[in-house]
C-alpha atoms as a PDB file:
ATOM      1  CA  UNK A   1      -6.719  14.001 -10.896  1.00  0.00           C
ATOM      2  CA  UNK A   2      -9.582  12.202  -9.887  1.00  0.00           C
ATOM      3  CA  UNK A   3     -11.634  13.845  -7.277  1.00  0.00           C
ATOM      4  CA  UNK A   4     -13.162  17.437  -7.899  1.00  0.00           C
ATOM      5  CA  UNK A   5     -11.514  20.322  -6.679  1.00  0.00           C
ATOM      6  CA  UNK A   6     -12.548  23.826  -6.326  1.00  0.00           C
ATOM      7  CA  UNK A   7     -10.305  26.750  -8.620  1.00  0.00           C
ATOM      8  CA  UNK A   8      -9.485  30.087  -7.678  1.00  0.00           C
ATOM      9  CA  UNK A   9      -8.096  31.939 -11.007  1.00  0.00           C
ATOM     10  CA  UNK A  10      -5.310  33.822 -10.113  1.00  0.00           C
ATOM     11  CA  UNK A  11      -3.309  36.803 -12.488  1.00  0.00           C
ATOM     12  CA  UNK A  12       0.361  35.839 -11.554  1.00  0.00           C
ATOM     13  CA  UNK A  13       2.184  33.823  -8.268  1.00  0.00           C
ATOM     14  CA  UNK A  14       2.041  36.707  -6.322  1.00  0.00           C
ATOM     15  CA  UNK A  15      -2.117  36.703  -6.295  1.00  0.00           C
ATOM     16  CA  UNK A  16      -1.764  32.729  -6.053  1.00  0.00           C
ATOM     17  CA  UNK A  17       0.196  33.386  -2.725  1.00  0.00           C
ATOM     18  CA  UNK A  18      -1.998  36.036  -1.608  1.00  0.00           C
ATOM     19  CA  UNK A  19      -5.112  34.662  -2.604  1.00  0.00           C
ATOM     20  CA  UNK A  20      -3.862  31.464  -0.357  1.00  0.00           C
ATOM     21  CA  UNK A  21      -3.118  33.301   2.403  1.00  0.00           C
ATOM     22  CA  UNK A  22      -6.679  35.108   2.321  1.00  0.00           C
ATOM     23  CA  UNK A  23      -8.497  32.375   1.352  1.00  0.00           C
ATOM     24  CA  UNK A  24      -6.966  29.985   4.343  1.00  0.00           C
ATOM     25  CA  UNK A  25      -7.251  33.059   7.040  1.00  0.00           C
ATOM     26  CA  UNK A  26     -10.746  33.232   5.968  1.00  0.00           C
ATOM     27  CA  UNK A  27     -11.860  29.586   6.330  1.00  0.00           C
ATOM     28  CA  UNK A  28     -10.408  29.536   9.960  1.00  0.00           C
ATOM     29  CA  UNK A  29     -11.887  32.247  10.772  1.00  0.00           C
ATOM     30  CA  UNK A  30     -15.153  30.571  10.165  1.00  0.00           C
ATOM     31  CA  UNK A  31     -13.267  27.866  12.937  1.00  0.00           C
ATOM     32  CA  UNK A  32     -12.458  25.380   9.980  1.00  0.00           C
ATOM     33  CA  UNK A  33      -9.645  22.983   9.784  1.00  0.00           C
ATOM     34  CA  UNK A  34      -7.374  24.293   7.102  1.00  0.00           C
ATOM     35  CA  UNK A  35      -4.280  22.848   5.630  1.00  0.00           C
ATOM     36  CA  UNK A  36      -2.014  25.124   3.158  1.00  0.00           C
ATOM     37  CA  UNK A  37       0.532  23.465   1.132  1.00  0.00           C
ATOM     38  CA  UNK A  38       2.003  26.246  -0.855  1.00  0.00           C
ATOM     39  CA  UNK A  39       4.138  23.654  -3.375  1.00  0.00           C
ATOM     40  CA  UNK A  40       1.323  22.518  -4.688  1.00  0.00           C
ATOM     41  CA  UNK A  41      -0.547  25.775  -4.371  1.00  0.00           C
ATOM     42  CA  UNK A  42      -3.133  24.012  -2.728  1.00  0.00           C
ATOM     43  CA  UNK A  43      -5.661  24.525   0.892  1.00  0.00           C
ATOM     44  CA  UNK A  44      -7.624  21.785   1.754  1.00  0.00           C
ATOM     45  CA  UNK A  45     -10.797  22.324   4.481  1.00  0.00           C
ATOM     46  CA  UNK A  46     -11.635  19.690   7.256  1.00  0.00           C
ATOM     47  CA  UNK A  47      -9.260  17.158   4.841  1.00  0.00           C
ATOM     48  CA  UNK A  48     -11.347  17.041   2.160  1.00  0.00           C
ATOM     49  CA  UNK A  49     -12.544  20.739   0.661  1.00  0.00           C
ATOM     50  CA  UNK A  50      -9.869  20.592  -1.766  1.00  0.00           C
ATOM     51  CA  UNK A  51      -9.236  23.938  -3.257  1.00  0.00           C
ATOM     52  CA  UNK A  52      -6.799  24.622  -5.770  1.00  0.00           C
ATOM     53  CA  UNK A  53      -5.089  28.319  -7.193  1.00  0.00           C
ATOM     54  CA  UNK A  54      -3.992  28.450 -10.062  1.00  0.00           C
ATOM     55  CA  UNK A  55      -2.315  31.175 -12.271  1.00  0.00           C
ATOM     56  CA  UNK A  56      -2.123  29.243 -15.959  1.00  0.00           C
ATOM     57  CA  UNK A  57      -4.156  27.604 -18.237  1.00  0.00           C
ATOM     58  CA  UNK A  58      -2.132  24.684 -18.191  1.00  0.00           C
ATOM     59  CA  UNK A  59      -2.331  24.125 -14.416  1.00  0.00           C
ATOM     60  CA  UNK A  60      -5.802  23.186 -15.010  1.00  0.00           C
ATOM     61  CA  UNK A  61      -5.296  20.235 -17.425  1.00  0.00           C
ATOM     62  CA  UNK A  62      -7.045  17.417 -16.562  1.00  0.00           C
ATOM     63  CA  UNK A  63      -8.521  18.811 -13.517  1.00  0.00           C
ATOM     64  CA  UNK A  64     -12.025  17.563 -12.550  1.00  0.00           C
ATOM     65  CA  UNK A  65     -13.390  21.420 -11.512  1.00  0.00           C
ATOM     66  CA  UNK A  66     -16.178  21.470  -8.713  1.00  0.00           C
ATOM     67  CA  UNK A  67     -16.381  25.629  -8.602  1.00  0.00           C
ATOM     68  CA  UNK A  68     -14.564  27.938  -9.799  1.00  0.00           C
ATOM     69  CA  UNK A  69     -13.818  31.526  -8.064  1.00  0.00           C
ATOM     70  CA  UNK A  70     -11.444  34.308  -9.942  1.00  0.00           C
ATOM     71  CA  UNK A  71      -9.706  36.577  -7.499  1.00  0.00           C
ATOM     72  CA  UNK A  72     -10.520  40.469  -7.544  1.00  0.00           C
ATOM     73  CA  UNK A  73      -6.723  41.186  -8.737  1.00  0.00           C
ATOM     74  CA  UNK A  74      -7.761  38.525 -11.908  1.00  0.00           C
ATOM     75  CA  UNK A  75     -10.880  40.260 -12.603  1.00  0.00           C
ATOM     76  CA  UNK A  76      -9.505  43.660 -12.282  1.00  0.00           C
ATOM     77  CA  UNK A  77      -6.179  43.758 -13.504  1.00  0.00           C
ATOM     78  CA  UNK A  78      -5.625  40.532 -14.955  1.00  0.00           C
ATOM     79  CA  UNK A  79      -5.038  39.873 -18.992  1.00  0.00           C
ATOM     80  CA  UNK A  80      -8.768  39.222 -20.530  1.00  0.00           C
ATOM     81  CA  UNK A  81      -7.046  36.668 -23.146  1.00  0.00           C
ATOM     82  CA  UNK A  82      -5.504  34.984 -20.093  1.00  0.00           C
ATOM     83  CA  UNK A  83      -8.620  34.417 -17.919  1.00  0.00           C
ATOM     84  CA  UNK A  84     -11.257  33.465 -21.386  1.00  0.00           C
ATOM     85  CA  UNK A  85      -8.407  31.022 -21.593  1.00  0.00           C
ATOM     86  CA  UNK A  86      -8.493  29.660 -17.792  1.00  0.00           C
ATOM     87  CA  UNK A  87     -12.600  29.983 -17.574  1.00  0.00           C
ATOM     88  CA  UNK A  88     -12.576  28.003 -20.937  1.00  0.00           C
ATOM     89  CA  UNK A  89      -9.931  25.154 -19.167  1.00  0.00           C
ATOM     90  CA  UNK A  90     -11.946  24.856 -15.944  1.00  0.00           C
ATOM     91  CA  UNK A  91     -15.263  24.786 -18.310  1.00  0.00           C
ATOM     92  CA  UNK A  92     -13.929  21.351 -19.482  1.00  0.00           C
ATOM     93  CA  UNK A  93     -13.069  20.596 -16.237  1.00  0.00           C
ATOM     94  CA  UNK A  94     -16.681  20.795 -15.137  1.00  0.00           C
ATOM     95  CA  UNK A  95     -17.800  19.230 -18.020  1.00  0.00           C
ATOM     96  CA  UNK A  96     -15.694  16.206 -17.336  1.00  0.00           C
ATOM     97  CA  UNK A  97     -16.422  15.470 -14.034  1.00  0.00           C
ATOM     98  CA  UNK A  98     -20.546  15.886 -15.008  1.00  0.00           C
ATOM     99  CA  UNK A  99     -19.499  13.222 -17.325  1.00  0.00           C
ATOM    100  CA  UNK A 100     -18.081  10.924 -14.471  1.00  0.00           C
ATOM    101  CA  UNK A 101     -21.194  11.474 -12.486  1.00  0.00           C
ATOM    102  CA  UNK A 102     -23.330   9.814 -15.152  1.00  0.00           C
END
């Protein structure tokens, strides 16, 4: 993936779905364009806002990470192994796309 996306850290599918669901009710709201596209687990603002919810560390492979947001049921309830793991992923993923800046 080339461009940079944003990451929400989910603890299982169910928080990615309702994560998506708040997250894209909350943007129009605000009277943004939003587009879900739950197979890819993905809402994209105005076509470009590109934000991403993930619930594994491998979903963020090669990812080039613009911000990254963990969702309350992550934080609260969610493994501590699992999300050191998925901070530590999306960490390279920021890294990386510093890198392409320069």
């Amino acid at each position: 993936m080339n461009d940079a996306v944003n990451i929400f850290l989910c603890k299982d599918k169910m928080d990615v779905i309702a994560s998506m669901i708040s997250y894209a009710d909350n943007q129009k709201r605000l009277g943004e364009n939003v587009q879900s596209i739950r197979s890819r687990t993905t809402v994209v603002v105005n076509g470009s806002w590109v934000t991403k919810f993930v619930s594994s560390p491998k979903a963020l492979d090669g990812m080039h990470v613009r911000e990254i947001t963990v969702s309350t049921r992550m934080s609260t309830a969610g493994e501590l192994s699992k999300l050191k793991d998925m901070l530590n992923m999306a960490r390279q993923g920021r890294i990386a796309m510093k890198n392409a800046q320069m």
